[in-house]
N, C-alpha and C. Protein backbone atom coordinates (compact mmCIF):
# COMPACT_ATOMS: atom_id res chain seq x y z
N UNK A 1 -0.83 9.88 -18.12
CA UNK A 1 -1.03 9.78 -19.56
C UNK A 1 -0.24 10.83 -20.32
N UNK A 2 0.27 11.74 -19.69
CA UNK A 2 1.45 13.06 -20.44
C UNK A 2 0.51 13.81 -20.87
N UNK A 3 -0.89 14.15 -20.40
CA UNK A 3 -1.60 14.79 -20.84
C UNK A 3 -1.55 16.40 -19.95
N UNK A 4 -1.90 17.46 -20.52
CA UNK A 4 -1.85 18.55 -19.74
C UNK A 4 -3.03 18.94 -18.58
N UNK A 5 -3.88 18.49 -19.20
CA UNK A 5 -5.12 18.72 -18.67
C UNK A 5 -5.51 17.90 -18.89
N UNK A 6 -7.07 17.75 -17.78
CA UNK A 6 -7.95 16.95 -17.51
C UNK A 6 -8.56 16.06 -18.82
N UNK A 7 -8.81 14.89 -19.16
CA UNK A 7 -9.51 14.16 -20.14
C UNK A 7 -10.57 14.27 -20.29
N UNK A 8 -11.59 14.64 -21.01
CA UNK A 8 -12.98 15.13 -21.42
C UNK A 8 -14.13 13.93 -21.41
N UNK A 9 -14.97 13.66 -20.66
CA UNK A 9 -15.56 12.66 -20.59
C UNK A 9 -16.34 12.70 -22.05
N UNK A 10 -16.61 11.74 -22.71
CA UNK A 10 -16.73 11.26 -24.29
C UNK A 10 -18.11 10.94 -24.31
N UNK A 11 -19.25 11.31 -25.37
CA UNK A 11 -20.41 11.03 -25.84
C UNK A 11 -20.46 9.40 -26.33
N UNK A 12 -21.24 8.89 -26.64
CA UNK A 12 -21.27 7.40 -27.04
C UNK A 12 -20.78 7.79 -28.02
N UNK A 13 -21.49 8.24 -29.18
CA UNK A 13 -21.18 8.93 -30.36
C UNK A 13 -19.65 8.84 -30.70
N UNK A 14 -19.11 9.81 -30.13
CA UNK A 14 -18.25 10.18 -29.78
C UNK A 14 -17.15 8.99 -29.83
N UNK A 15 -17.49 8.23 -28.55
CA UNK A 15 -16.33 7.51 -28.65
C UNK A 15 -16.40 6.34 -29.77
N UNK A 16 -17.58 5.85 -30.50
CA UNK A 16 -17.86 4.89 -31.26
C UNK A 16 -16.98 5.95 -32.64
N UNK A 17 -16.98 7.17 -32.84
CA UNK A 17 -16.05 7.31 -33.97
C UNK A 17 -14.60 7.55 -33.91
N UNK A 18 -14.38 7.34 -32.47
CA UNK A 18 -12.91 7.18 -31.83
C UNK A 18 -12.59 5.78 -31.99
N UNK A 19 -13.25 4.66 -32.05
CA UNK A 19 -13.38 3.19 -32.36
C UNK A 19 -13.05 2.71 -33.94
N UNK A 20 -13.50 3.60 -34.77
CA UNK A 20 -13.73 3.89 -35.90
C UNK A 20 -12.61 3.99 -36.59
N UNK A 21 -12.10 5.09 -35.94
CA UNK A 21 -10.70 5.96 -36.73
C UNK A 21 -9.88 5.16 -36.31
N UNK A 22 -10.02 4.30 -34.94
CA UNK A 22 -7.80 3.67 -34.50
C UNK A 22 -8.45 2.24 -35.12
N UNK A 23 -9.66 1.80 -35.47
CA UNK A 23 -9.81 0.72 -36.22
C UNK A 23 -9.16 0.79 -37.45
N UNK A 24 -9.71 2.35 -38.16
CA UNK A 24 -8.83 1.96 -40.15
C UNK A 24 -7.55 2.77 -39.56
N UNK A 25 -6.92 2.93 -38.75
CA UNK A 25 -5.25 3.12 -38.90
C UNK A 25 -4.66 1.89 -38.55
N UNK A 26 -5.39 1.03 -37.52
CA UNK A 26 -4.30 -0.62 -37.03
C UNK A 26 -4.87 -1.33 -38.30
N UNK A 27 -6.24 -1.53 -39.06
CA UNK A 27 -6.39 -2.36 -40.22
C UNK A 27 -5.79 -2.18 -41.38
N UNK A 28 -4.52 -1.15 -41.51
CA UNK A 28 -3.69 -0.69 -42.08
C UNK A 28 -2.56 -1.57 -42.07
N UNK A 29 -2.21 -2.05 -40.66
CA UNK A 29 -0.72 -2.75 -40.14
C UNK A 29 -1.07 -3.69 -39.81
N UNK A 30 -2.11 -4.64 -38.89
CA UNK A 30 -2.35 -5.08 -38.62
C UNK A 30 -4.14 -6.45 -39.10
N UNK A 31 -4.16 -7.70 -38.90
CA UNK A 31 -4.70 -8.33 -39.38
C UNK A 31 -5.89 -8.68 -38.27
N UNK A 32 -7.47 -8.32 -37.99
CA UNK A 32 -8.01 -8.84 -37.36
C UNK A 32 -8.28 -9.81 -37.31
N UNK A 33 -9.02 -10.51 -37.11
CA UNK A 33 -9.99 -12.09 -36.98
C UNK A 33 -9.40 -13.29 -35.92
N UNK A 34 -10.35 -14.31 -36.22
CA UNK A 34 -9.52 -15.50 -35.75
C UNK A 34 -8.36 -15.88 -35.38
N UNK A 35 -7.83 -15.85 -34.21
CA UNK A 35 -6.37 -16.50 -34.34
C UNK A 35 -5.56 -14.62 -34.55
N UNK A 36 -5.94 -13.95 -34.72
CA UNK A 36 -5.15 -13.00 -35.10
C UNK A 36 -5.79 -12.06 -34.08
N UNK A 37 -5.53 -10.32 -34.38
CA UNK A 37 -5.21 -9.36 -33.33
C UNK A 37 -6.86 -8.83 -33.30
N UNK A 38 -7.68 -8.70 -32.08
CA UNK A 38 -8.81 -8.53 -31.81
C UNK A 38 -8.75 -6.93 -31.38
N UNK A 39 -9.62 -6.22 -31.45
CA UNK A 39 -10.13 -4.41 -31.28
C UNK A 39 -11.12 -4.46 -29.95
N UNK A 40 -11.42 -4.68 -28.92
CA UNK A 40 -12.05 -3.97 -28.14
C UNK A 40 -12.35 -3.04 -27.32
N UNK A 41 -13.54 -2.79 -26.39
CA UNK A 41 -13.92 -1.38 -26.18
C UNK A 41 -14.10 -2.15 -24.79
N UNK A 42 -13.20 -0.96 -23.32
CA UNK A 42 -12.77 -1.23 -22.19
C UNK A 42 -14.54 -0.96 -21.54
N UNK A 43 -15.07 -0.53 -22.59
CA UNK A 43 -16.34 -0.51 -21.64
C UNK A 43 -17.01 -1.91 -21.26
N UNK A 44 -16.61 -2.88 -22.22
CA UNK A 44 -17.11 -4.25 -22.06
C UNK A 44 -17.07 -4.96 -20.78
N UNK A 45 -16.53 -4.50 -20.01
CA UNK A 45 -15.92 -5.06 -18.50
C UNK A 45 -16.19 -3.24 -17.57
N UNK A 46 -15.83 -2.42 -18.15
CA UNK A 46 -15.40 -1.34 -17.33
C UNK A 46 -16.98 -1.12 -16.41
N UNK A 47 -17.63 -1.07 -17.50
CA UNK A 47 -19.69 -0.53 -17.39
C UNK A 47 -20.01 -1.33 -15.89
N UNK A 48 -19.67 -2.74 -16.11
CA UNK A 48 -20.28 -3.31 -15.21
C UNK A 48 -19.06 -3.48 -13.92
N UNK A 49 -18.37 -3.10 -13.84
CA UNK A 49 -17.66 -3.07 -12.97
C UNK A 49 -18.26 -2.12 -11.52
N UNK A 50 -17.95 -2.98 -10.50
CA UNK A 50 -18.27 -1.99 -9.39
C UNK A 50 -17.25 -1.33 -8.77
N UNK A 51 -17.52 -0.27 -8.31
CA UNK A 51 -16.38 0.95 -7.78
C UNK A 51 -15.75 -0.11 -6.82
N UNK A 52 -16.50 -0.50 -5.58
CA UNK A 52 -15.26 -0.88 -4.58
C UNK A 52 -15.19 -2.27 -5.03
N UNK A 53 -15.27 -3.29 -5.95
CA UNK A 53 -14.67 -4.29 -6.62
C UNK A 53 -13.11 -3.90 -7.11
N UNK A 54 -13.44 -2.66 -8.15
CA UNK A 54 -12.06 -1.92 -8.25
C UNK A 54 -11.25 -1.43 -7.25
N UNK A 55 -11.91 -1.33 -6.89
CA UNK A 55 -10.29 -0.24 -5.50
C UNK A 55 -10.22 -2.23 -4.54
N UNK A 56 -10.91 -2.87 -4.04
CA UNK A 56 -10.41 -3.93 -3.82
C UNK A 56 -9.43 -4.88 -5.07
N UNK A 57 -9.69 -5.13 -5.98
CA UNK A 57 -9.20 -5.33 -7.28
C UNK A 57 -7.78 -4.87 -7.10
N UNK A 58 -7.88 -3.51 -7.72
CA UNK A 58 -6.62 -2.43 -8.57
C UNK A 58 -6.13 -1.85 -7.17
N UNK A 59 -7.23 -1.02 -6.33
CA UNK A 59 -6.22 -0.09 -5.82
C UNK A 59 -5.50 -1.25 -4.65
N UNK A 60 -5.63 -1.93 -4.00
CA UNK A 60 -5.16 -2.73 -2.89
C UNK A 60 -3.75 -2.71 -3.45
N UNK A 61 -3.28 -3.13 -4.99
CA UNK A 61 -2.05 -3.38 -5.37
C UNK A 61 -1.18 -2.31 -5.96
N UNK A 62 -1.96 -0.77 -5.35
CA UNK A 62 -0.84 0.30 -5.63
C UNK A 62 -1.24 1.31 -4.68
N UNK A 63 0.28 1.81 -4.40
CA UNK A 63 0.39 2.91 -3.24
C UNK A 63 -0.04 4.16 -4.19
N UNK A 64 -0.37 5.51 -3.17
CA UNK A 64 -0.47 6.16 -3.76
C UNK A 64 1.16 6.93 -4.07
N UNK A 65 2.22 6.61 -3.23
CA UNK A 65 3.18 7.29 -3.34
C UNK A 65 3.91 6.64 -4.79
N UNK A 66 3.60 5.50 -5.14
CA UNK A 66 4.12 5.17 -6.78
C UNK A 66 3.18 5.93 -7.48
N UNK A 67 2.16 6.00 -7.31
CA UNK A 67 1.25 6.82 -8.61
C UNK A 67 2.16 8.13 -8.51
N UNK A 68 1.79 8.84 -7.35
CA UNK A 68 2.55 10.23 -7.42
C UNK A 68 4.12 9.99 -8.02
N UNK A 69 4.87 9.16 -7.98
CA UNK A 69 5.77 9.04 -8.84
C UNK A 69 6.21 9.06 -10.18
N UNK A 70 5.10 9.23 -10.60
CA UNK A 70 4.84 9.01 -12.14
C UNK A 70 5.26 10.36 -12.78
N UNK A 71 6.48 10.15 -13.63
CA UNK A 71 6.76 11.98 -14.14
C UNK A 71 5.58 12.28 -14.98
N UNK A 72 4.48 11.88 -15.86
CA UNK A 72 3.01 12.57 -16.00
C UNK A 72 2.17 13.69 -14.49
N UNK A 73 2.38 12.66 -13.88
CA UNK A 73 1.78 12.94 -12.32
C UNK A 73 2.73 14.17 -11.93
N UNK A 74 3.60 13.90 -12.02
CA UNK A 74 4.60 14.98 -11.22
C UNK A 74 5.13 16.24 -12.19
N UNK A 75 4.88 15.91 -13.52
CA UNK A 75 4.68 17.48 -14.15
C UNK A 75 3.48 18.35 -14.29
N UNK A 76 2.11 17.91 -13.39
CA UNK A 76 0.81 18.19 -13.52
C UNK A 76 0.74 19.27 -12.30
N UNK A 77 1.46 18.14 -10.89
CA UNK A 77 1.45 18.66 -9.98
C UNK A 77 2.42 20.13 -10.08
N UNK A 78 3.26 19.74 -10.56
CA UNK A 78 4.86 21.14 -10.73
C UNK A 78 4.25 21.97 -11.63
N UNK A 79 3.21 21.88 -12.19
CA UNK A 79 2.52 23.45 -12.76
C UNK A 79 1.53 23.25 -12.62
N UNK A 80 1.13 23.32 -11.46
CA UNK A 80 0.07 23.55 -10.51
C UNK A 80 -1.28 23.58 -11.70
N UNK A 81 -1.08 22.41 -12.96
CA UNK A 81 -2.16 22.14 -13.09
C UNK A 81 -3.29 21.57 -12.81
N UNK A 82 -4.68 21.39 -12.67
CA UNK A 82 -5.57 20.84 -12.03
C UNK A 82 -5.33 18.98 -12.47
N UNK A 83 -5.18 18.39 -11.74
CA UNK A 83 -5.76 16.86 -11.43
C UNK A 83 -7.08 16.09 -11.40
N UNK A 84 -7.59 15.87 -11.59
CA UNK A 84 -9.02 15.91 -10.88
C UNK A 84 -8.81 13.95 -10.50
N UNK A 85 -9.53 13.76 -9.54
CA UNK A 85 -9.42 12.32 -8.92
C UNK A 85 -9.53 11.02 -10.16
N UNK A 86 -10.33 11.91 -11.08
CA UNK A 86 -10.81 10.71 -12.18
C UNK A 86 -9.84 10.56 -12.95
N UNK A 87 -9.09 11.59 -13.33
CA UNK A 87 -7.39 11.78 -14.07
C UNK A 87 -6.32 11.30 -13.15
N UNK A 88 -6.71 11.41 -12.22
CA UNK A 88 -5.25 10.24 -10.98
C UNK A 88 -5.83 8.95 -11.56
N UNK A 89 -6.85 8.34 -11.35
CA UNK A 89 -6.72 7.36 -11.40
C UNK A 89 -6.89 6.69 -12.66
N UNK A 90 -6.41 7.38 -13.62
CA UNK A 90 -6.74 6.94 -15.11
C UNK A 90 -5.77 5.58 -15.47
N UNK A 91 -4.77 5.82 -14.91
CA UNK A 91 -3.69 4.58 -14.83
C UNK A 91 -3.95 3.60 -14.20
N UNK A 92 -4.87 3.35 -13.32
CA UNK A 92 -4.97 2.40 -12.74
C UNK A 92 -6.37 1.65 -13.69
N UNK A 93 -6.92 2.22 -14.47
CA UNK A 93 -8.06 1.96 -15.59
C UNK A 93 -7.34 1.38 -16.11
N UNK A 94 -6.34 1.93 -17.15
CA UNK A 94 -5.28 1.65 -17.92
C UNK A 94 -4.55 -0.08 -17.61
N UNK A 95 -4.19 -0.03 -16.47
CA UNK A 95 -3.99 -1.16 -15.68
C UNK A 95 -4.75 -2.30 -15.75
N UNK A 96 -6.05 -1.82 -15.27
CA UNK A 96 -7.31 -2.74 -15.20
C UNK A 96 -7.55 -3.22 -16.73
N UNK A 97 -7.40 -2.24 -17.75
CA UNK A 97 -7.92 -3.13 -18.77
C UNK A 97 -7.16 -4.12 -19.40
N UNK A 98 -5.26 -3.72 -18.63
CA UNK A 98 -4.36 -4.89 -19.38
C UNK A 98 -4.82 -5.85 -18.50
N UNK A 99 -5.31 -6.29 -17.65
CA UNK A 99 -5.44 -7.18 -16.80
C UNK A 99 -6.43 -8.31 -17.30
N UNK A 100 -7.60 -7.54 -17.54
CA UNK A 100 -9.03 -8.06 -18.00
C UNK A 100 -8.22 -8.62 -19.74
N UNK A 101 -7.78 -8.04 -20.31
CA UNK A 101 -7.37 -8.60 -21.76
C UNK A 101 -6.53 -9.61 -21.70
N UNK A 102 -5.74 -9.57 -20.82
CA UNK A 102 -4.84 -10.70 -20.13
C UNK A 102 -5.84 -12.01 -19.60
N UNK A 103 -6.33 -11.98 -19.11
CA UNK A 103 -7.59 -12.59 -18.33
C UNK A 103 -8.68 -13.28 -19.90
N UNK A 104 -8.75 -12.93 -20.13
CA UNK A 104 -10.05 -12.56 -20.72
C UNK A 104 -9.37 -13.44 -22.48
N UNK A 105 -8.13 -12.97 -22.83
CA UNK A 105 -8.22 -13.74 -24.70
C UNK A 105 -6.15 -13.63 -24.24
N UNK A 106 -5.84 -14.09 -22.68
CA UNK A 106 -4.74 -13.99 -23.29
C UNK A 106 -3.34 -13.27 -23.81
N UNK A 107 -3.57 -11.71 -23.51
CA UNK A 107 -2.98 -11.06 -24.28
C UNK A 107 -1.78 -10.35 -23.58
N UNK A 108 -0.89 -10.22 -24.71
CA UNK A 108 0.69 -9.85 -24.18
C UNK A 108 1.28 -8.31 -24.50
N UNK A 109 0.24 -8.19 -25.34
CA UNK A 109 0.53 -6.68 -25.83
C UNK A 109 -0.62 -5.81 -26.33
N UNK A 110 -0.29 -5.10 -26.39
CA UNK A 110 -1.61 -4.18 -26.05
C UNK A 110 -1.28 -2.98 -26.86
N UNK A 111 -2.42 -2.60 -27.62
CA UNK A 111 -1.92 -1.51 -28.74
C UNK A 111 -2.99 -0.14 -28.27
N UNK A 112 -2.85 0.84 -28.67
CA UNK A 112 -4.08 1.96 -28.28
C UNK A 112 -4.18 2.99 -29.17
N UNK A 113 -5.06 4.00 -28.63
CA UNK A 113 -5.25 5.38 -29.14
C UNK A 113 -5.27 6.27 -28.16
N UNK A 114 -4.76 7.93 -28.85
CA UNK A 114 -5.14 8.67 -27.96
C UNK A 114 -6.71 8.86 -28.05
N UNK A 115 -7.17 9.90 -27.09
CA UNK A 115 -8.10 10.70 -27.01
C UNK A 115 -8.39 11.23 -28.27
């Protein structure tokens, strides 16, 4: 993710006003509703997801030597900043949710927020 450090696990709270804020910046550019560009929250699929569903799922279709390839990955490791397992595998989340949106309404592109 080009992040330096570890990602901060998020309060409900929390992330519902992270929902909030990249909602009125895309309802700025962009048109919701019907037929047009939809906002959801990866927890809708993520919550009920089971761990080894995922690693059968996601991880079966990636090595770990492409993840470690990743110049994010490989400027974390080269200053011996901390990783933690849940930050390796944030890309493969990332992954999973283009998949499920793909799956799920269709979709070809995919817009986001940071943290």
């Amino acid at each position: 993710s080009g992040k330096d450090e570890s990602r901060q696990l998020l309060d409900e709270a929390t992330i519902q006003s992270n929902i909030d804020g990249i909602s009125s910046v895309f309802d700025k550019f962009i048109e919701f509703g019907t037929d047009k560009a939809i906002l959801v929250n990866n927890a809708d699929w993520l919550d009920s997801l089971g761990y080894v569903e995922f690693l059968r799922t996601v991880g079966a279709q990636v090595t770990v030597n492409r993840m470690l390839s990743f110049e994010s990955v490989k400027q974390r490791l080269g200053r011996e900043q901390p990783l933690s397992f849940l930050e390796f595998n944030y890309m493969l989340l990332q992954a999973y949710d283009f998949l499920e949106l793909y799956r799920r309404e269709g979709v070809e592109l995919q817009l986001g927020g940071s943290d």
